[in-house]
C-alpha atoms as a PDB file:
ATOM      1  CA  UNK A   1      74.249 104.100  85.477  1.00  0.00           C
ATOM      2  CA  UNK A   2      73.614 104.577  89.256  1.00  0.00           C
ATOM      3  CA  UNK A   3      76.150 105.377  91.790  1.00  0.00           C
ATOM      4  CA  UNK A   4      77.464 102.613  93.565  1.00  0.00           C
ATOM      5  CA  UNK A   5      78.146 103.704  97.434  1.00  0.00           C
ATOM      6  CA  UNK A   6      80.511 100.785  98.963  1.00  0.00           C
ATOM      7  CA  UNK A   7      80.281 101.249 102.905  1.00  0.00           C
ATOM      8  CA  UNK A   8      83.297 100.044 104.751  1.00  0.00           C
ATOM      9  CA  UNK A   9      83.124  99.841 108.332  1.00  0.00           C
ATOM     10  CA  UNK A  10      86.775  98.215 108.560  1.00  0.00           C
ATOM     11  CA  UNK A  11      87.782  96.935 111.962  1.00  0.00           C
ATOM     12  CA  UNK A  12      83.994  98.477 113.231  1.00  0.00           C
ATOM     13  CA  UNK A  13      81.697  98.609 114.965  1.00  0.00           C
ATOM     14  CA  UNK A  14      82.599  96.735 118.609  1.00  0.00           C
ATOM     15  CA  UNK A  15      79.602  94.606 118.544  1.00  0.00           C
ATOM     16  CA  UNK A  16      77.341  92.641 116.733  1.00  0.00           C
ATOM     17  CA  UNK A  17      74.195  94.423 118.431  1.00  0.00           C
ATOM     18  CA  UNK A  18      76.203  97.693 116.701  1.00  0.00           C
ATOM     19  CA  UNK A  19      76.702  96.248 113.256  1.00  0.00           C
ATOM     20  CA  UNK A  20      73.263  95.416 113.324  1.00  0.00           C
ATOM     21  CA  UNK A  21      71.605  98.607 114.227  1.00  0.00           C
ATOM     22  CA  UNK A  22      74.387 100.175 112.068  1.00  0.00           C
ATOM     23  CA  UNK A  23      72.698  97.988 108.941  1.00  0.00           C
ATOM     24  CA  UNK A  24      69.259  98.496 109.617  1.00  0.00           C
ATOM     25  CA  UNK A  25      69.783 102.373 109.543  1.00  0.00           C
ATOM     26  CA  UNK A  26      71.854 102.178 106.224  1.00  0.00           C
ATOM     27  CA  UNK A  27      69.417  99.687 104.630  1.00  0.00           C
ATOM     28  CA  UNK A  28      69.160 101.989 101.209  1.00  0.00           C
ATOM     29  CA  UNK A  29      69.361 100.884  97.212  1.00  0.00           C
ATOM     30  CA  UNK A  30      72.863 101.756  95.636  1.00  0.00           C
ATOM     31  CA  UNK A  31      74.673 100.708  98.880  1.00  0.00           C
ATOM     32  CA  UNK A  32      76.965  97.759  99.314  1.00  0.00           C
ATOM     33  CA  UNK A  33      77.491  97.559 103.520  1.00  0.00           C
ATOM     34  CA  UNK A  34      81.324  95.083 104.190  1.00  0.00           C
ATOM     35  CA  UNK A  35      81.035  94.706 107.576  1.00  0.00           C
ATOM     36  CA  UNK A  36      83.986  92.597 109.528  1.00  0.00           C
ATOM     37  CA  UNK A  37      83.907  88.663 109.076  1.00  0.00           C
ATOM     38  CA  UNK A  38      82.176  87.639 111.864  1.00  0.00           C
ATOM     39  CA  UNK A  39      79.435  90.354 111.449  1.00  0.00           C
ATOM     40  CA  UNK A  40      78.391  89.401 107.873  1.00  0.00           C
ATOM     41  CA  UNK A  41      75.702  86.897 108.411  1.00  0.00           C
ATOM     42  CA  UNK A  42      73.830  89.182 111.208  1.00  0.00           C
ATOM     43  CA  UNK A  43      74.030  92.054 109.145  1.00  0.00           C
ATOM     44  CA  UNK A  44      72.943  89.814 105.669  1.00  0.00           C
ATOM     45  CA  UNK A  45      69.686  89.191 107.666  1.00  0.00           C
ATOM     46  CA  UNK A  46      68.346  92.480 108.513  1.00  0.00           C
ATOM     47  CA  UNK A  47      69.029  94.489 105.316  1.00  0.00           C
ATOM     48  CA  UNK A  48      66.657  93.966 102.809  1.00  0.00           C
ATOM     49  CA  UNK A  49      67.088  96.695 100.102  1.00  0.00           C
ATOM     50  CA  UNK A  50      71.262  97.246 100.348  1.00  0.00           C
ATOM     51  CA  UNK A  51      73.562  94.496  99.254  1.00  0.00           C
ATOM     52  CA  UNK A  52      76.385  92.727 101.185  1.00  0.00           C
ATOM     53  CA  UNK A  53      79.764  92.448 100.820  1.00  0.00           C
ATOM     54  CA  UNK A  54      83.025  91.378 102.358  1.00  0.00           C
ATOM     55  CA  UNK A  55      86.415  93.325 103.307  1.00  0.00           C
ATOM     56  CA  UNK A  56      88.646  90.541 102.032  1.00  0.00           C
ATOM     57  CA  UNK A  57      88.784  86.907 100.937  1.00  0.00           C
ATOM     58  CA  UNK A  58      91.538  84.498 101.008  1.00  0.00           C
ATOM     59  CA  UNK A  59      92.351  82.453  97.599  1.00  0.00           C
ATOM     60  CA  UNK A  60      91.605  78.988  98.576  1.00  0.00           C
ATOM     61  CA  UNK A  61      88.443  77.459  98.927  1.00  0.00           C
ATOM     62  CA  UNK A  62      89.244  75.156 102.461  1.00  0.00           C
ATOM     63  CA  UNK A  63      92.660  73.852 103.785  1.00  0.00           C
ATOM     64  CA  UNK A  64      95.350  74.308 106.474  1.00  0.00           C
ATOM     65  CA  UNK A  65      94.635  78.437 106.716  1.00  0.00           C
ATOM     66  CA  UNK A  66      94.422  79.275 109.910  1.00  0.00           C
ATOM     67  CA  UNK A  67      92.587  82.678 110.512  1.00  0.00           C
ATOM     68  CA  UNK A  68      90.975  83.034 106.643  1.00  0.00           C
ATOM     69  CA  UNK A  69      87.669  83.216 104.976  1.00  0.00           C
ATOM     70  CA  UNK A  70      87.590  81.631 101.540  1.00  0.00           C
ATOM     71  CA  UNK A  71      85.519  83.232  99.035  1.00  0.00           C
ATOM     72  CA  UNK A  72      82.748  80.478  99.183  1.00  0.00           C
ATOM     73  CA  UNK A  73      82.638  81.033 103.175  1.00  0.00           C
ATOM     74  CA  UNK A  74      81.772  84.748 102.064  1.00  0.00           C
ATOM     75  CA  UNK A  75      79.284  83.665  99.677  1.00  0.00           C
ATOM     76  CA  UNK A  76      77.613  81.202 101.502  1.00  0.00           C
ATOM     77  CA  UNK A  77      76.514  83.731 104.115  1.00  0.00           C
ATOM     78  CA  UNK A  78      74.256  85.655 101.379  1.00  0.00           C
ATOM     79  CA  UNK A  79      77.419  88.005 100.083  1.00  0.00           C
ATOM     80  CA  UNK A  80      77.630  89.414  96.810  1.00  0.00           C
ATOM     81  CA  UNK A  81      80.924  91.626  96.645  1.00  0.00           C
ATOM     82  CA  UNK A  82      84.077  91.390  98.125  1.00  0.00           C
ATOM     83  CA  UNK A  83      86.884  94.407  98.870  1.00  0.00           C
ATOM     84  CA  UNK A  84      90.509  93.366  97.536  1.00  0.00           C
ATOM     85  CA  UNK A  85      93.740  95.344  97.437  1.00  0.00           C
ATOM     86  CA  UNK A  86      92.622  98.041  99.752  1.00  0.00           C
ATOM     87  CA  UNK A  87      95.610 100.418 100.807  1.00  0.00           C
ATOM     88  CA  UNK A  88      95.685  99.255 104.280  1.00  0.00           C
ATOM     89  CA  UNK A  89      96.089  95.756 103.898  1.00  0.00           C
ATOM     90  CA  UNK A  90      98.724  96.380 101.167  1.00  0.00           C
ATOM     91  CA  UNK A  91     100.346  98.977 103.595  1.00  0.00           C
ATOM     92  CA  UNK A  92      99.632  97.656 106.507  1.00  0.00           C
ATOM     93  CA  UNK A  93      99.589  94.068 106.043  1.00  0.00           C
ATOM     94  CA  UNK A  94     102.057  94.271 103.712  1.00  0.00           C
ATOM     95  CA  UNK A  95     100.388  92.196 100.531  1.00  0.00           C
ATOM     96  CA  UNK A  96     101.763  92.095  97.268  1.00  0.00           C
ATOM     97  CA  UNK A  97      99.667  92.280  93.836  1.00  0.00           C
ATOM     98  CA  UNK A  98     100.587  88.724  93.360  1.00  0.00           C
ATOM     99  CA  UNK A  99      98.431  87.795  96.387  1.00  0.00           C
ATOM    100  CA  UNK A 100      95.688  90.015  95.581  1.00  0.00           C
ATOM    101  CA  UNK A 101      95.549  88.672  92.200  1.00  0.00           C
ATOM    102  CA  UNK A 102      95.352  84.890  93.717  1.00  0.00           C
ATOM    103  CA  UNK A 103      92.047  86.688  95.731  1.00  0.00           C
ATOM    104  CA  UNK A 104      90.635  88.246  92.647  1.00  0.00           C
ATOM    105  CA  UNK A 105      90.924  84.480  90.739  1.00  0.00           C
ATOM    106  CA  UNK A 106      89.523  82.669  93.409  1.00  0.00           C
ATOM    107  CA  UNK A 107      86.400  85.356  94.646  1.00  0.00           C
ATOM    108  CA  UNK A 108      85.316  85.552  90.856  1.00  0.00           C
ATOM    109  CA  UNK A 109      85.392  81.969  90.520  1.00  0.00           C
ATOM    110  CA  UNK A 110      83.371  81.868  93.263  1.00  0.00           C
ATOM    111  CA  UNK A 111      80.982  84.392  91.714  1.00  0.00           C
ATOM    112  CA  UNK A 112      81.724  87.087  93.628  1.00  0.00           C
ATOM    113  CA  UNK A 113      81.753  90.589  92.399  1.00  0.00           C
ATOM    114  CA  UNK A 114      85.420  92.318  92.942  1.00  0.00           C
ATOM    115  CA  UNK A 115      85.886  95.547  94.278  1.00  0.00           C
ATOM    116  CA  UNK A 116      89.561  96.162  93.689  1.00  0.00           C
ATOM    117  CA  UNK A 117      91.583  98.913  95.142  1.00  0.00           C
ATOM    118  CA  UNK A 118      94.453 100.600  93.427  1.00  0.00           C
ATOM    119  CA  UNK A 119      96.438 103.769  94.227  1.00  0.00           C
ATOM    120  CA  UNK A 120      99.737 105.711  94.332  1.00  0.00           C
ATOM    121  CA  UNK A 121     101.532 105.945  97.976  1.00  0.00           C
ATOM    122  CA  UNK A 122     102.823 109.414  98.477  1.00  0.00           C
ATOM    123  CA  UNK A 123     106.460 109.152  96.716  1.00  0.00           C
ATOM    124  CA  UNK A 124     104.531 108.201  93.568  1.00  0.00           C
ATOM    125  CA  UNK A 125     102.605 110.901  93.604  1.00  0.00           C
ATOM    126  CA  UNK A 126     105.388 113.598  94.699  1.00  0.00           C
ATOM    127  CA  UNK A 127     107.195 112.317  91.493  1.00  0.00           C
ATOM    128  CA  UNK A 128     104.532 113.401  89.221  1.00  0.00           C
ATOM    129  CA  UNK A 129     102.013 112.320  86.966  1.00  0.00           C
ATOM    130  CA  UNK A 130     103.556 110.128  84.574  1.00  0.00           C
ATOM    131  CA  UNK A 131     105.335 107.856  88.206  1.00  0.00           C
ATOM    132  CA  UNK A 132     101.166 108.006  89.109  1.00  0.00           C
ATOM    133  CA  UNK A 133      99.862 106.319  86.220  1.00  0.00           C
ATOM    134  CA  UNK A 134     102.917 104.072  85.642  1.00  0.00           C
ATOM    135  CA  UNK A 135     102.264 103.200  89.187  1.00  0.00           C
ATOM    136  CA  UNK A 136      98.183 102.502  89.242  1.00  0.00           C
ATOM    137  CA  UNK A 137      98.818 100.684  85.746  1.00  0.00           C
ATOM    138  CA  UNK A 138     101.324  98.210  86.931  1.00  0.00           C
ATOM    139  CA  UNK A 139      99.050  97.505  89.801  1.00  0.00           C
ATOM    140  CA  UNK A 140      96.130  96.727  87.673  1.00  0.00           C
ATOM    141  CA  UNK A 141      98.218  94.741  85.101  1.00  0.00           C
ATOM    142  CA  UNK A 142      99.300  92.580  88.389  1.00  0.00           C
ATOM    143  CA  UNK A 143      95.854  92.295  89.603  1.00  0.00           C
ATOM    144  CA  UNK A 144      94.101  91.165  86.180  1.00  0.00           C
ATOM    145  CA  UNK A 145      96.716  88.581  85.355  1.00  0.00           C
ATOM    146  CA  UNK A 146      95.221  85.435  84.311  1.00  0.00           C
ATOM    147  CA  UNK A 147      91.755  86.168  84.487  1.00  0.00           C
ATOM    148  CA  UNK A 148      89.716  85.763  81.897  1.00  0.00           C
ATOM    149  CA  UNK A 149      88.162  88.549  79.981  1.00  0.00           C
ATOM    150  CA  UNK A 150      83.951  87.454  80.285  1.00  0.00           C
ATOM    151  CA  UNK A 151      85.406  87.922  84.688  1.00  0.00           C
ATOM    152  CA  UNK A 152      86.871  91.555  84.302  1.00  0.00           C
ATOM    153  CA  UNK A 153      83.368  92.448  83.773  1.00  0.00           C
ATOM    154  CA  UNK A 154      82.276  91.675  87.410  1.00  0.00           C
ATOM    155  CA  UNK A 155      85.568  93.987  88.868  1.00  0.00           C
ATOM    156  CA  UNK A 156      85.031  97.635  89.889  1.00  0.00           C
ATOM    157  CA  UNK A 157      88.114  99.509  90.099  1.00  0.00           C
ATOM    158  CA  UNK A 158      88.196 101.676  93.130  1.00  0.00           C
ATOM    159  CA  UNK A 159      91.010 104.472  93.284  1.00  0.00           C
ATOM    160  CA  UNK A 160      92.190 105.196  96.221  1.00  0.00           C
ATOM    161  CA  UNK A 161      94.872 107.756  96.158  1.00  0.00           C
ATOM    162  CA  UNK A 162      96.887 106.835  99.310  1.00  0.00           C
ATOM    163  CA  UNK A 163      98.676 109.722 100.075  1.00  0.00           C
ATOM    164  CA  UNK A 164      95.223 112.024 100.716  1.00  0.00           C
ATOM    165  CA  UNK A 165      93.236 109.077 102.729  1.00  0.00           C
ATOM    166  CA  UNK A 166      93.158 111.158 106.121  1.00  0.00           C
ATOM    167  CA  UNK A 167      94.757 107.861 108.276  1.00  0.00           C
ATOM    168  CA  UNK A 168      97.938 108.336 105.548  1.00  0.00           C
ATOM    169  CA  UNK A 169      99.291 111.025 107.932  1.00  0.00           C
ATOM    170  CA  UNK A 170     100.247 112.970 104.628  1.00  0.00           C
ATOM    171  CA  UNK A 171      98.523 116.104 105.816  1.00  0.00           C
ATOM    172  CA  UNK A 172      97.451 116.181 102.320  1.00  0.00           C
ATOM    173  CA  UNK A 173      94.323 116.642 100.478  1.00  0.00           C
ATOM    174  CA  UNK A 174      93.168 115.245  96.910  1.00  0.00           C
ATOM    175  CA  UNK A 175      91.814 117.606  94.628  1.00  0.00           C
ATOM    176  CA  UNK A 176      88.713 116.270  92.749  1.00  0.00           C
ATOM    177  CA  UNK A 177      89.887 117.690  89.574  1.00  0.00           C
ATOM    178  CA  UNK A 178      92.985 115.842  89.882  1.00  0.00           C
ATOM    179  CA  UNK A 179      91.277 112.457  90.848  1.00  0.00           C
ATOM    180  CA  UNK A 180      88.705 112.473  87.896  1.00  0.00           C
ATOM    181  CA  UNK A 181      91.435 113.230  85.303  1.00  0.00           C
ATOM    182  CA  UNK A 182      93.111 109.792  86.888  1.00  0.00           C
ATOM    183  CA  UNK A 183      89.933 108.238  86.824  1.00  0.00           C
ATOM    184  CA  UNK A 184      89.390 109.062  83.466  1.00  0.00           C
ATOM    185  CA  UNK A 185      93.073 107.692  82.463  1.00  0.00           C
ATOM    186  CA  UNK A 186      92.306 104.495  84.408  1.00  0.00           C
ATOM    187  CA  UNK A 187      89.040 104.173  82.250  1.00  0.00           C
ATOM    188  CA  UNK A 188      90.740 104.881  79.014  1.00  0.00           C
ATOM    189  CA  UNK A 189      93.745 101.943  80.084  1.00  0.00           C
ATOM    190  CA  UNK A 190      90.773  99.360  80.869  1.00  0.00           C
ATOM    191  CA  UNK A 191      89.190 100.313  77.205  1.00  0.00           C
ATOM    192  CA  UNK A 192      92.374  99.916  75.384  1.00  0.00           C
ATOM    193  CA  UNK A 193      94.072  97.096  76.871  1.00  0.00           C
ATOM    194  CA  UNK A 194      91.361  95.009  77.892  1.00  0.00           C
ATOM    195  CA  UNK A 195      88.844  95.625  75.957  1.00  0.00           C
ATOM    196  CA  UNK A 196      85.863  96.739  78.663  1.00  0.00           C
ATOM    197  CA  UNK A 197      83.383  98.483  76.899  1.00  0.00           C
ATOM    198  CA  UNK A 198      82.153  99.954  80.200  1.00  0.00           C
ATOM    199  CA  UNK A 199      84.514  99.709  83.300  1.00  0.00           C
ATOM    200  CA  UNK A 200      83.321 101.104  86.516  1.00  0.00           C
ATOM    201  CA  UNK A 201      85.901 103.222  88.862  1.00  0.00           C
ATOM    202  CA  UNK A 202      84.454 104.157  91.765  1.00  0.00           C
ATOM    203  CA  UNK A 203      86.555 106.889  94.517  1.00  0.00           C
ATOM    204  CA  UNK A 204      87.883 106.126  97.989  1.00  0.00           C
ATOM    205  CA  UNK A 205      89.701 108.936  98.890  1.00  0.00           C
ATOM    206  CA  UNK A 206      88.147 109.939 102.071  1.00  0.00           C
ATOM    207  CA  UNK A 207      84.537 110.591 100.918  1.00  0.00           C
ATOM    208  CA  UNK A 208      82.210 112.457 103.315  1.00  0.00           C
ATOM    209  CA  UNK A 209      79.276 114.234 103.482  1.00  0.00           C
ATOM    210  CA  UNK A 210      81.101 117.875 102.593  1.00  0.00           C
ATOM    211  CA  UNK A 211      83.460 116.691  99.620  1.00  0.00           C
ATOM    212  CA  UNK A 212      80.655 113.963  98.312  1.00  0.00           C
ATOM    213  CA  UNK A 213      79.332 115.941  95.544  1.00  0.00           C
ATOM    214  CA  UNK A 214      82.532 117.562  94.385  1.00  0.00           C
ATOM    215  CA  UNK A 215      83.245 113.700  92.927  1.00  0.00           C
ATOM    216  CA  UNK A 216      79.448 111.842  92.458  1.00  0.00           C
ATOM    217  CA  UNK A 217      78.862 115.097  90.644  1.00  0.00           C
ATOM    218  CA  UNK A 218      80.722 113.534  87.678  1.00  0.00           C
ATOM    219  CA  UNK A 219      79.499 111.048  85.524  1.00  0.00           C
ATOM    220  CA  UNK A 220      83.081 109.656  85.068  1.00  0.00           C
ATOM    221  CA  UNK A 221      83.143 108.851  88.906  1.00  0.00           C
ATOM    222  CA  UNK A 222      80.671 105.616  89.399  1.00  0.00           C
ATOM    223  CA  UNK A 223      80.370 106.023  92.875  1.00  0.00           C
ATOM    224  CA  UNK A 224      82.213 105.948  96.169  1.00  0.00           C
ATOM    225  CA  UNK A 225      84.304 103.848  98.988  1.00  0.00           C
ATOM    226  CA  UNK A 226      83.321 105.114 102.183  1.00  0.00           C
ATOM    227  CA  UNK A 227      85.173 104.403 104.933  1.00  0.00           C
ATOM    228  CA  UNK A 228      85.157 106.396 108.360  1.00  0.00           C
ATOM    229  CA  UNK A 229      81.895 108.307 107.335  1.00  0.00           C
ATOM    230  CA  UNK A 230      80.084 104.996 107.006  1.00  0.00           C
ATOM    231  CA  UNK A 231      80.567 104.424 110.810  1.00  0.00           C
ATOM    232  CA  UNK A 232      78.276 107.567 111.357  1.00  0.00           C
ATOM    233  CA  UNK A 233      74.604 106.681 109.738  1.00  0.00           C
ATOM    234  CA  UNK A 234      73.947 110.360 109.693  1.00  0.00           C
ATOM    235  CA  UNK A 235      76.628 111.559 107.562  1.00  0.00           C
ATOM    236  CA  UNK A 236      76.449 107.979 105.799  1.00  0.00           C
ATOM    237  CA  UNK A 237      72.684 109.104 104.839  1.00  0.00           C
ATOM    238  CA  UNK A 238      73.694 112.348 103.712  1.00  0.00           C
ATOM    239  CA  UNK A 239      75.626 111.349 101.551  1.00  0.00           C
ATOM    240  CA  UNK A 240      73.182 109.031  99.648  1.00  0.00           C
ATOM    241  CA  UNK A 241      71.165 111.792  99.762  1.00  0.00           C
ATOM    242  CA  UNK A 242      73.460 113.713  97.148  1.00  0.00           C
ATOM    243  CA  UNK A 243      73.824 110.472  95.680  1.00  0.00           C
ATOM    244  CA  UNK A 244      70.267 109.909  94.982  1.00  0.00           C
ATOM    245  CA  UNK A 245      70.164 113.704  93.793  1.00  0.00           C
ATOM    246  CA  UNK A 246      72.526 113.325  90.538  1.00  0.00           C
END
């Protein structure tokens, strides 16, 4: 299977000239480019070999929501994949897994694919490994409820492991060894409880061009959530450079 390599530019870049000339230089198979909202139709018509995606999606389809994009909004604009759960809007933003599991419903009934974030925050992970996976399960139980089981085949799990994402201010690092051995539990959960004959966990755990091959090395890991690295096409292109080379 190839790597997938999900760029996330996040609240970047400050233009739409930017996100554009951004796009065009990360224009490569394997990627997935979520730029902000408003950027998503410029940067769906200059790429031509990467596919688009969005950072979020609200859970209804129209209404009195001031401020959201509904999945079919996303859709409609030529996107194929859609971000949901990620750390900072559960941190930051404050959103529960009953939310995100509204979003997941509504983008896969919308035929989106789902990219959906999980990960333990820092006390989870101080308490060990057995609060870690009782965590990340829990958070995928909440975010698959009520979907049916033909949909969990168009979710990628990504695992972020909050407490070693460099704007977590946890001065710690992940060690790949320890991340694969999660990924590899997360895999085993999707088997056995749901059934996925092949569930794809990609890593988000600040990913750049020095640490990239410690974690697309493995064939456990299916690829990568990119974040600040993505902003830089240089170091974005280096790393599907080691991509391309597994």
């Amino acid at each position: 299977m190839k790597k997938m390599l999900v760029a996330n530019w996040k609240l970047n870049p400050e233009n739409v000239d930017l996100a554009v000339a951004l796009a065009k230089l990360e224009d490569k198979k394997q990627v997935i480019i979520c730029p902000p909202t408003p950027y998503l139709s410029a940067v769906g018509n200059v790429i031509k070999r990467a596919k688009l995606g969005a950072q979020d999606a609200f859970w209804e389809k129209e209404g009195p929501y001031t401020g959201n994009t509904s999945p079919t909004h996303i859709k409609s604009v030529g996107a194929k994949y859609v971000i949901l759960g990620h750390s900072e809007r559960r941190n930051i933003l404050q959103e529960g897994d009953d939310a995100i599991n509204q979003k997941v419903e509504a983008s896969l009934k919308s035929g989106l694919q789902v990219i959906l974030c999980i990960g333990e925050d820092l006390d989870s992970h101080q308490r060990g490994e057995k609060q870690t996976k009782l965590f990340i399960t829990d958070q995928i139980i909440r975010g698959f409820k009520n979907i049916k089981w033909k949909d969990l085949r168009n979710i990628a799990i990504a695992y972020e492991p909050v407490w070693a994402i460099s704007t977590s201010g946890s001065g710690l690092k992940d060690a790949p060894e320890e991340s694969i051995k999660i990924i590899q539990f997360i895999k085993d959960f999707l088997r056995e409880r749901y059934m996925l004959k092949k569930p794809v966990v990609l890593y988000g755990g600040s990913i750049n061009s020095k640490n990239a091959e410690n974690y697309l090395i493995n064939d456990l890991i299916d690829g990568v959530l990119i974040g600040g690295a993505s902003l830089d096409a240089k170091e974005f292109n280096k790393i599907i450079k080691i991509c391309l080379e597994r």
